[in-house]
C-alpha atoms as a PDB file:
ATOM      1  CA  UNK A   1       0.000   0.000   0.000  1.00  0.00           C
ATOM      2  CA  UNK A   2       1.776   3.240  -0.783  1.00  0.00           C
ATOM      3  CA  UNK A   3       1.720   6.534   0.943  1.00  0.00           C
ATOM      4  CA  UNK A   4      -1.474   8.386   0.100  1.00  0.00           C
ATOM      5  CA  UNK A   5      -3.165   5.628   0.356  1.00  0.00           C
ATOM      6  CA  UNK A   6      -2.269   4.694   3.943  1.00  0.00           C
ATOM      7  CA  UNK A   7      -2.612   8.563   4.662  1.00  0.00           C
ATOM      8  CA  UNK A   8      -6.543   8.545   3.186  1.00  0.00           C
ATOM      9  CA  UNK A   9      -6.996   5.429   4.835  1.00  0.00           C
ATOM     10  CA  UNK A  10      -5.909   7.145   8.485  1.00  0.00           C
ATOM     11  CA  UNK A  11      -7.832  10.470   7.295  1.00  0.00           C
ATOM     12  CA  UNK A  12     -10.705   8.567   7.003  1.00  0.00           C
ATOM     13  CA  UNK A  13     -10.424   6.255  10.152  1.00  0.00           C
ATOM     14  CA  UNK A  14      -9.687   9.997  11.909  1.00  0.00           C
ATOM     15  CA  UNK A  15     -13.357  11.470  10.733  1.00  0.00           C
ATOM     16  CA  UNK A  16     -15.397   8.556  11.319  1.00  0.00           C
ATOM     17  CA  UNK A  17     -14.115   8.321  15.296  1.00  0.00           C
ATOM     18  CA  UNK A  18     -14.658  12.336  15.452  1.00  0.00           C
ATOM     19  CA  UNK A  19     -18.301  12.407  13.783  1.00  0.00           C
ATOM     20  CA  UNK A  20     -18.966   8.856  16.741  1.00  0.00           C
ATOM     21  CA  UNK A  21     -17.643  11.116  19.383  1.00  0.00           C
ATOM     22  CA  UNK A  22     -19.949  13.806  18.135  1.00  0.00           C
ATOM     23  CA  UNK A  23     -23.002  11.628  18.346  1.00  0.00           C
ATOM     24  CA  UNK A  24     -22.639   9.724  21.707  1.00  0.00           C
ATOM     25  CA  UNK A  25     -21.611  13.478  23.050  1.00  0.00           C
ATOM     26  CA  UNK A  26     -24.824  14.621  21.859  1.00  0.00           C
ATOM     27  CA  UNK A  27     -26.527  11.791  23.317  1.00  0.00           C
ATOM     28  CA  UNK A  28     -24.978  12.113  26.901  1.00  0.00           C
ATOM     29  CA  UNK A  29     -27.590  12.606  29.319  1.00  0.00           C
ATOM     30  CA  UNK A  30     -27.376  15.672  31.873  1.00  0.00           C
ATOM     31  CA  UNK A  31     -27.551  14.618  35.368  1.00  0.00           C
ATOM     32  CA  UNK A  32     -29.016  17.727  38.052  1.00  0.00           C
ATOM     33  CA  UNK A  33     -27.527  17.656  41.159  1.00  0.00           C
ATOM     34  CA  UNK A  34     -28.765  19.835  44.107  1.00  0.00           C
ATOM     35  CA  UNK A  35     -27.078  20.566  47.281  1.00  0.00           C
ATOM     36  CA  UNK A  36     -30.362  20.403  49.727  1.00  0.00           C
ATOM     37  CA  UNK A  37     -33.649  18.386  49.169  1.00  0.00           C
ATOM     38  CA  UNK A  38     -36.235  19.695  46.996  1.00  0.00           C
ATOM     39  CA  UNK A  39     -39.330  21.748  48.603  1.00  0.00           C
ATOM     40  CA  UNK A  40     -42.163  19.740  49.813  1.00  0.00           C
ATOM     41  CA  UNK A  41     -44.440  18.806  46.563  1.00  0.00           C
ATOM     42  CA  UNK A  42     -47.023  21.440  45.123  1.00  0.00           C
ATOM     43  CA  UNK A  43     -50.945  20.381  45.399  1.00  0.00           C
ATOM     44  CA  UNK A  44     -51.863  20.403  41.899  1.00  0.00           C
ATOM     45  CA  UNK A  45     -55.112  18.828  40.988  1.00  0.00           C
ATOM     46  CA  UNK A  46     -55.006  16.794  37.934  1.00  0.00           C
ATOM     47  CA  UNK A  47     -57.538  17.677  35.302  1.00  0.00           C
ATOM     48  CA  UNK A  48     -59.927  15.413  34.122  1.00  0.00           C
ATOM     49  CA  UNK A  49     -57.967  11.972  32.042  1.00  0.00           C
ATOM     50  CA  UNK A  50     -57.679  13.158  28.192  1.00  0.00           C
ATOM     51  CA  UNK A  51     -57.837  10.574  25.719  1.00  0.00           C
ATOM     52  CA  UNK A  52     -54.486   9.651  24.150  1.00  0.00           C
ATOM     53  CA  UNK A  53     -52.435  11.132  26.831  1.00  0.00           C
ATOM     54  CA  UNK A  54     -51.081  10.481  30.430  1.00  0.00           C
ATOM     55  CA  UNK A  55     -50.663  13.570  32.995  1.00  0.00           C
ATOM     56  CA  UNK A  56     -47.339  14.084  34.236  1.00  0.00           C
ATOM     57  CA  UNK A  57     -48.078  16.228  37.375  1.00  0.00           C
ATOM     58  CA  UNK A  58     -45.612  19.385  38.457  1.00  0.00           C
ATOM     59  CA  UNK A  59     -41.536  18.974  40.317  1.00  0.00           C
ATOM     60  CA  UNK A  60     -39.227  21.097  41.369  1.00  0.00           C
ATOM     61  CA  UNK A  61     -36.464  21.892  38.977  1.00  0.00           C
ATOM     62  CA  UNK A  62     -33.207  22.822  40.308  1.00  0.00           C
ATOM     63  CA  UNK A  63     -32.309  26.169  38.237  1.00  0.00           C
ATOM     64  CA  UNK A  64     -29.327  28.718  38.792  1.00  0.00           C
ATOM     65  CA  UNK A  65     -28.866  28.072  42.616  1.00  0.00           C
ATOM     66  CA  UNK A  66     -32.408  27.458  43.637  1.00  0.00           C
ATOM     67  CA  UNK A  67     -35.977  25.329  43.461  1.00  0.00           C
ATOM     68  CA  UNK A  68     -38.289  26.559  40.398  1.00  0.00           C
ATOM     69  CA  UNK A  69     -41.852  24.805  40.569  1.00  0.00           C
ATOM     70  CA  UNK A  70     -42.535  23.573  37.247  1.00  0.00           C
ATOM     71  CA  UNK A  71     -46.368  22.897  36.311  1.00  0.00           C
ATOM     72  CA  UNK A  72     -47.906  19.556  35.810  1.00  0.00           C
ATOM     73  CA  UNK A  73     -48.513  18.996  31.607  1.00  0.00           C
ATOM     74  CA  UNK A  74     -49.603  16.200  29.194  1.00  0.00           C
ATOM     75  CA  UNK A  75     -47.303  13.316  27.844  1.00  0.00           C
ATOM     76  CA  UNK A  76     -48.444  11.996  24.565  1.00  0.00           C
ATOM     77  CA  UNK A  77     -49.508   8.624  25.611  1.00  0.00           C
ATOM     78  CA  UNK A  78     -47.416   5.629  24.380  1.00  0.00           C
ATOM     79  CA  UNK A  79     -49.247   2.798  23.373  1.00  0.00           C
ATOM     80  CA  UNK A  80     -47.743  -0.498  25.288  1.00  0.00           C
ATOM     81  CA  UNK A  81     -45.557   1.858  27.964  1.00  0.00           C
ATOM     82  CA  UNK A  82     -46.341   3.694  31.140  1.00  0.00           C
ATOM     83  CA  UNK A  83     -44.800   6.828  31.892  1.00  0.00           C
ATOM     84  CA  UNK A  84     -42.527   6.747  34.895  1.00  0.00           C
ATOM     85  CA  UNK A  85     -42.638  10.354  36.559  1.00  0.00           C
ATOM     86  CA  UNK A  86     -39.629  12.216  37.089  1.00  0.00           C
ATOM     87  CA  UNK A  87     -38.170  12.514  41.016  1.00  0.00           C
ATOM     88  CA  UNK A  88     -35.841  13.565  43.567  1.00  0.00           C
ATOM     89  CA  UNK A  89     -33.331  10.486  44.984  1.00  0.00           C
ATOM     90  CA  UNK A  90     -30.907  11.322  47.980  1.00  0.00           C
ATOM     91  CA  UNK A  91     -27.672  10.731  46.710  1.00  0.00           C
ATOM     92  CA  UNK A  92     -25.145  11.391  49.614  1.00  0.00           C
ATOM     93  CA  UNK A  93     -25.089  14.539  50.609  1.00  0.00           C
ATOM     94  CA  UNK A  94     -26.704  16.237  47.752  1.00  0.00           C
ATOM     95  CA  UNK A  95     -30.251  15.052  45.469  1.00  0.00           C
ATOM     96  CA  UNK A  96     -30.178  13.601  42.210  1.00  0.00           C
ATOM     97  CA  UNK A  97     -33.075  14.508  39.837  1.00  0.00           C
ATOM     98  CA  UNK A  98     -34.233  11.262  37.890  1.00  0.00           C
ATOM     99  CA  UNK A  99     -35.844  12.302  34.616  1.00  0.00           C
ATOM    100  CA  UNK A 100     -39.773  11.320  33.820  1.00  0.00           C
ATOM    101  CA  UNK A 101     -39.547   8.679  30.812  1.00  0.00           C
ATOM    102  CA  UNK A 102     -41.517   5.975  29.368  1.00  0.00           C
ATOM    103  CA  UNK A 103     -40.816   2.161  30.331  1.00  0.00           C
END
């Protein structure tokens, strides 16, 4: 194998590794960590069930320092999966915020 061969071969090996990186890094999932435990939960009433949808009721979000109350809202229902709210876990010291998803 000559030269510029070996050196498009190693250009090309180079690219496809960077544009991998690129997608897993895109992928990564951000973990929240907060110093103190969230606020005790909101009373929200959930509305009335709403056909093709699940409610996913309101958390606290841990934003810039401090506890922001985010509202309860509609998931699009997934046929065949139940949706798994998001919550607060003690980890150590600090809390952990464990994302809502379907399962």
């Amino acid at each position: 194998m000559n030269k510029t061969v070996r050196l498009l071969l190693a250009n090309t090996v180079l690219i496809a590794a960077g544009a991998a990186a690129m997608a897993s890094a895109s992928a990564a999932e951000v973990i929240v960590v907060a110093p103190s435990a969230p606020p005790v939960e909101r009373f929200e009433a959930a509305p009335a069930p709403r056909a093709g949808y699940v409610w996913d009721h309101g958390h606290w979000r841990w934003d810039h320092g401090r506890y922001v109350w985010v509202a309860g809202h509609w998931q699009a229902e997934r046929v065949g999966y139940h949706w798994m709210p998001g919550h607060w876990v003690e980890h150590g010291p600090n809390y952990r915020w464990v994302p809502g998803h379907w399962a």
